[in-house]
C-alpha atoms as a PDB file:
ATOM      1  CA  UNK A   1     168.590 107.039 146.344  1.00  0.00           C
ATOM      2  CA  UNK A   2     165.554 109.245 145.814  1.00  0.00           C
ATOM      3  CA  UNK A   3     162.422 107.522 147.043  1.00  0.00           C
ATOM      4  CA  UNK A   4     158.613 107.930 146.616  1.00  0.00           C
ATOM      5  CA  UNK A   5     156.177 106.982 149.929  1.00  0.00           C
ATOM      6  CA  UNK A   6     153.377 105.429 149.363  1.00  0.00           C
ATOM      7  CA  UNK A   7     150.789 106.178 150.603  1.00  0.00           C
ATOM      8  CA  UNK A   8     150.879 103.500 152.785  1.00  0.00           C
ATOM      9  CA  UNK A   9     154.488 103.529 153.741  1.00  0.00           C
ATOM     10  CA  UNK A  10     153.927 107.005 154.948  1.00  0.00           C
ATOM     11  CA  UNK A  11     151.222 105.646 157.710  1.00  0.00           C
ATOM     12  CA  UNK A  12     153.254 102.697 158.496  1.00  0.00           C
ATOM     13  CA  UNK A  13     156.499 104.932 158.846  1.00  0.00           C
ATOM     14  CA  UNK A  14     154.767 107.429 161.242  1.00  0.00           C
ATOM     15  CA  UNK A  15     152.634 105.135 163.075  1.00  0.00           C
ATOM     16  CA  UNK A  16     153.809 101.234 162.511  1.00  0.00           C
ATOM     17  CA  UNK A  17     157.404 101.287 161.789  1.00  0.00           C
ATOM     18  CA  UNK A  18     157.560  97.340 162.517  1.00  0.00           C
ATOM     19  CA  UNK A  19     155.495  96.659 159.452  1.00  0.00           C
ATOM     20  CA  UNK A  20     158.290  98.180 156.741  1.00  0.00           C
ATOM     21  CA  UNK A  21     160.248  95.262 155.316  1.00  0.00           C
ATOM     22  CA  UNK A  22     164.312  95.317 156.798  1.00  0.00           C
ATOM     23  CA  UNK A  23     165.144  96.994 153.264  1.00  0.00           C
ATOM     24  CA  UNK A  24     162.584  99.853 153.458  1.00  0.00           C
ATOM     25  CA  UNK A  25     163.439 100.842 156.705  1.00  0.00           C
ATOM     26  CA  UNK A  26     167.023 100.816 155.912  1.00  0.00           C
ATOM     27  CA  UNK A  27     166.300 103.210 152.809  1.00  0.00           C
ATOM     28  CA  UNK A  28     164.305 105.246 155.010  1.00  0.00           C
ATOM     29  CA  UNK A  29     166.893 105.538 157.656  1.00  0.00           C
ATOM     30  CA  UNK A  30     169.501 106.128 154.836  1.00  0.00           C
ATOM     31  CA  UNK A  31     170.384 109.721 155.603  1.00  0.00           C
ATOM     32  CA  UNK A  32     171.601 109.607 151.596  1.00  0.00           C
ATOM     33  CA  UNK A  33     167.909 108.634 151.059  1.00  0.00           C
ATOM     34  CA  UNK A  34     166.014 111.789 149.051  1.00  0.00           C
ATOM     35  CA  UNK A  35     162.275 110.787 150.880  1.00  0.00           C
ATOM     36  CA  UNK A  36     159.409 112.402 148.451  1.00  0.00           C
ATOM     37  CA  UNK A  37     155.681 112.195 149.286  1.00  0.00           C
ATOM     38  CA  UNK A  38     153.298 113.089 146.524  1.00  0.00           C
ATOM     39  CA  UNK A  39     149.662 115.410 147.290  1.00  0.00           C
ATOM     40  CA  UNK A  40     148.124 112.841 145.527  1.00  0.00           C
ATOM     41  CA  UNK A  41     148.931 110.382 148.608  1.00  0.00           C
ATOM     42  CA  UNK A  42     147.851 113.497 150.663  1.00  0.00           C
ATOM     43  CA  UNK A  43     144.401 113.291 148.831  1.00  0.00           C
ATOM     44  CA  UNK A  44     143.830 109.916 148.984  1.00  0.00           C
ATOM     45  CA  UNK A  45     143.979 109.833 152.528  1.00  0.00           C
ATOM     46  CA  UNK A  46     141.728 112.710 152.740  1.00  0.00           C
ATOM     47  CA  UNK A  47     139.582 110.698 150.703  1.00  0.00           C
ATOM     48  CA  UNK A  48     140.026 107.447 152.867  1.00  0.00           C
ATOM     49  CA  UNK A  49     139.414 109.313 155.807  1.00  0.00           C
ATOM     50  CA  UNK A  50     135.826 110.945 154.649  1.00  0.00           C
ATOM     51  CA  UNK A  51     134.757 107.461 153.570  1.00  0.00           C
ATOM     52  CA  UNK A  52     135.804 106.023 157.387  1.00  0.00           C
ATOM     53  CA  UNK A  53     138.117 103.626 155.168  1.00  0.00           C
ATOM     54  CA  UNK A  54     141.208 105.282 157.244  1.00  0.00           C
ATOM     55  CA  UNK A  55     141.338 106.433 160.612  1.00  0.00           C
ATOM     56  CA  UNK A  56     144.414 108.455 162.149  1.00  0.00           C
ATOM     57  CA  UNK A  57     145.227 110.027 165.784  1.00  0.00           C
ATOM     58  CA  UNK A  58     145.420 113.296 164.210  1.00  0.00           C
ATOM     59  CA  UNK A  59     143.948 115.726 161.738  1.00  0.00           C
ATOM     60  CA  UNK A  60     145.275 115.169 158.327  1.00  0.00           C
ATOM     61  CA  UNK A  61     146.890 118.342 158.348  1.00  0.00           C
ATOM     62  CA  UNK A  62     149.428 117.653 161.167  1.00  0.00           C
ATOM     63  CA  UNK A  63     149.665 114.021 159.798  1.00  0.00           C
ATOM     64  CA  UNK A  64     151.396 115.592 156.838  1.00  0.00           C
ATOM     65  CA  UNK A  65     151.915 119.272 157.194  1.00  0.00           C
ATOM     66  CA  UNK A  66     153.618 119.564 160.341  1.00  0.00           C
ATOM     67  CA  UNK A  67     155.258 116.384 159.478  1.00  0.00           C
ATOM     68  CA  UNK A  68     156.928 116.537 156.384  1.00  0.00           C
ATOM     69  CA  UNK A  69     159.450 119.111 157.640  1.00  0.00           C
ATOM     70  CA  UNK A  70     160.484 117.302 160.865  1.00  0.00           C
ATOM     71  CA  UNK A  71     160.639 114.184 159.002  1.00  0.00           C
ATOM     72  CA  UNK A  72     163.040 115.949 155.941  1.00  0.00           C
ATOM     73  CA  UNK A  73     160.436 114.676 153.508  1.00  0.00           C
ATOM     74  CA  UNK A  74     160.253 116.841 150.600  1.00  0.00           C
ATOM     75  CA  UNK A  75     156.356 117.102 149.281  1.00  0.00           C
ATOM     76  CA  UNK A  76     155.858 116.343 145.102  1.00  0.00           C
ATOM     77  CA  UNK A  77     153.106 118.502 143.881  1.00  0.00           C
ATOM     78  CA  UNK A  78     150.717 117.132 140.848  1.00  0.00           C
ATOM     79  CA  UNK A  79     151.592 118.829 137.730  1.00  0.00           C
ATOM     80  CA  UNK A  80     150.181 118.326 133.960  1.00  0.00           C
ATOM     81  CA  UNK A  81     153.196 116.104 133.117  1.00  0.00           C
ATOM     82  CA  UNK A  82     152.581 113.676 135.979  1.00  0.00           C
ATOM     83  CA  UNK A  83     148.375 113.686 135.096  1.00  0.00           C
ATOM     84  CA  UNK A  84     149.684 113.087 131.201  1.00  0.00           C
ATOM     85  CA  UNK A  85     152.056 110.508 131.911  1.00  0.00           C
ATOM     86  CA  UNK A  86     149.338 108.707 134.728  1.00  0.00           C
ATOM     87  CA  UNK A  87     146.438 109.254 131.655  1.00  0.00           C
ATOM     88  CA  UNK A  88     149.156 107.408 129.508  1.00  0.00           C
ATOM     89  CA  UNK A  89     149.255 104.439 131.834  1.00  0.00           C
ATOM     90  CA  UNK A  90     147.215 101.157 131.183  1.00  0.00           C
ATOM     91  CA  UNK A  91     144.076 100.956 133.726  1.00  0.00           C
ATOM     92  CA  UNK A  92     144.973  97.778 135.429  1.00  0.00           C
ATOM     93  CA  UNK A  93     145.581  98.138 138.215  1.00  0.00           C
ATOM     94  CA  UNK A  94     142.842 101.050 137.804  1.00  0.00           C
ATOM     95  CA  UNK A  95     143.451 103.045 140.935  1.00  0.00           C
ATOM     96  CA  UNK A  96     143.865 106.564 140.141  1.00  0.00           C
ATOM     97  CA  UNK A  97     146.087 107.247 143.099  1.00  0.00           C
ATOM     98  CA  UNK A  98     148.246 104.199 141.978  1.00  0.00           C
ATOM     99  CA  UNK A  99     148.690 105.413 138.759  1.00  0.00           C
ATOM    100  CA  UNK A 100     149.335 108.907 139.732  1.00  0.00           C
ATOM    101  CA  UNK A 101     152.384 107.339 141.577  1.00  0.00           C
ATOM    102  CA  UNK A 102     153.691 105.230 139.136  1.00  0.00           C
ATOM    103  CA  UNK A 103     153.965 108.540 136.845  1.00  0.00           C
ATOM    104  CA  UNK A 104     155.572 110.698 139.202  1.00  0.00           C
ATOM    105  CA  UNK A 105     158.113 108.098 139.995  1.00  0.00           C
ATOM    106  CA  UNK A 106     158.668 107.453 136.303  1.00  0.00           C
ATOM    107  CA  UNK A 107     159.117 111.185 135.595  1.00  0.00           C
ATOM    108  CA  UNK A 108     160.878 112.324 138.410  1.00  0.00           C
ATOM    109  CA  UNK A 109     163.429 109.280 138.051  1.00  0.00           C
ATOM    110  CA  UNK A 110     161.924 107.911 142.005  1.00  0.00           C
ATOM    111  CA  UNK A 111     162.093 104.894 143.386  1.00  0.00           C
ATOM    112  CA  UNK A 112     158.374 103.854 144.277  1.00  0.00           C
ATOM    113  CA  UNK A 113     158.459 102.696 147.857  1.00  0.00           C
ATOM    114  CA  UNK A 114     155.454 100.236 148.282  1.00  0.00           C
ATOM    115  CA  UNK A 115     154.009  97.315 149.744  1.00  0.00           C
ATOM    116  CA  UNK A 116     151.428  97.383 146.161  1.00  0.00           C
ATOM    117  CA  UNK A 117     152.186  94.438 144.294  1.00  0.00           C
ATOM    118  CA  UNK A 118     149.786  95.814 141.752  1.00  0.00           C
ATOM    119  CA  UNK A 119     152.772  98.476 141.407  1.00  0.00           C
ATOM    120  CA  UNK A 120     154.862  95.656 139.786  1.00  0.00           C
ATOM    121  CA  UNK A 121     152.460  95.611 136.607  1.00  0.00           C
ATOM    122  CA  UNK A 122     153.842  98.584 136.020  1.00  0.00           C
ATOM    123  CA  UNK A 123     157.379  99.464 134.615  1.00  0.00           C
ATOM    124  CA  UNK A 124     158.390 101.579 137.355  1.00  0.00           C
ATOM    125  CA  UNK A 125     161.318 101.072 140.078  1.00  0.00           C
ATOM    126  CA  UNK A 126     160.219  99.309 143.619  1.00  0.00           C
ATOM    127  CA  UNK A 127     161.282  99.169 146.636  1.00  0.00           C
ATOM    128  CA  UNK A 128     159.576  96.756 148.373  1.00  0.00           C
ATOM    129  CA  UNK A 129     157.800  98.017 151.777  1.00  0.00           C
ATOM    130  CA  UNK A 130     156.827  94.346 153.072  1.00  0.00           C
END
């Protein structure tokens, strides 16, 4: 399987492993498991971060950077398909980040792993994080 963190499911995976549902952390685990993790989550927890909505042990940079290597995560960069496809997308839920997601998953042919129920509104493939 080829799988897209959330955002979320990133944090809980470095930091609270106990809060991924028995199937996520089995597809995590899964060393068939392809494990993606968009800059858009990067930026949203940059975001999070400068609004003291998110607080982490370590500078953002080692939270991902250092991170995504040791982890075999591969990163998924932004590009003008993804913003087309997430433009495309109906605003409810409205988050940006959410919908920025949903395309890359959709494009990329990712399953979105996510504890969002929001997510479901959208025709996109879950795994469910919780």
């Amino acid at each position: 399987m080829r799988g897209l963190l959330d955002s979320h499911v990133w944090l809980w995976m470095l930091h609270e492993p106990e809060r991924l549902s028995s199937a996520a952390r089995r597809t995590i685990e899964d060393s068939e498991t392809e494990l993606w993790l968009s800059s858009a989550s990067t930026w949203e927890m940059g975001i999070k971060l400068a609004l003291g909505k998110l607080r982490i042990p370590v500078p953002l940079l080692d939270l991902v950077g250092a991170r995504l290597d040791r982890l075999g995560v591969a990163p998924l960069h932004v590009t003008h398909a993804h913003a087309i496809e997430a433009s495309s997308l109906p605003l409810n839920p409205g988050d940006p980040f959410d919908r920025m997601l949903v395309a890359q998953a959709r494009i990329e042919g990712l399953v979105l792993i996510t504890a969002d129920r929001r997510i479901e509104a959208y025709d996109v493939e879950v795994c469910r994080a919780d």
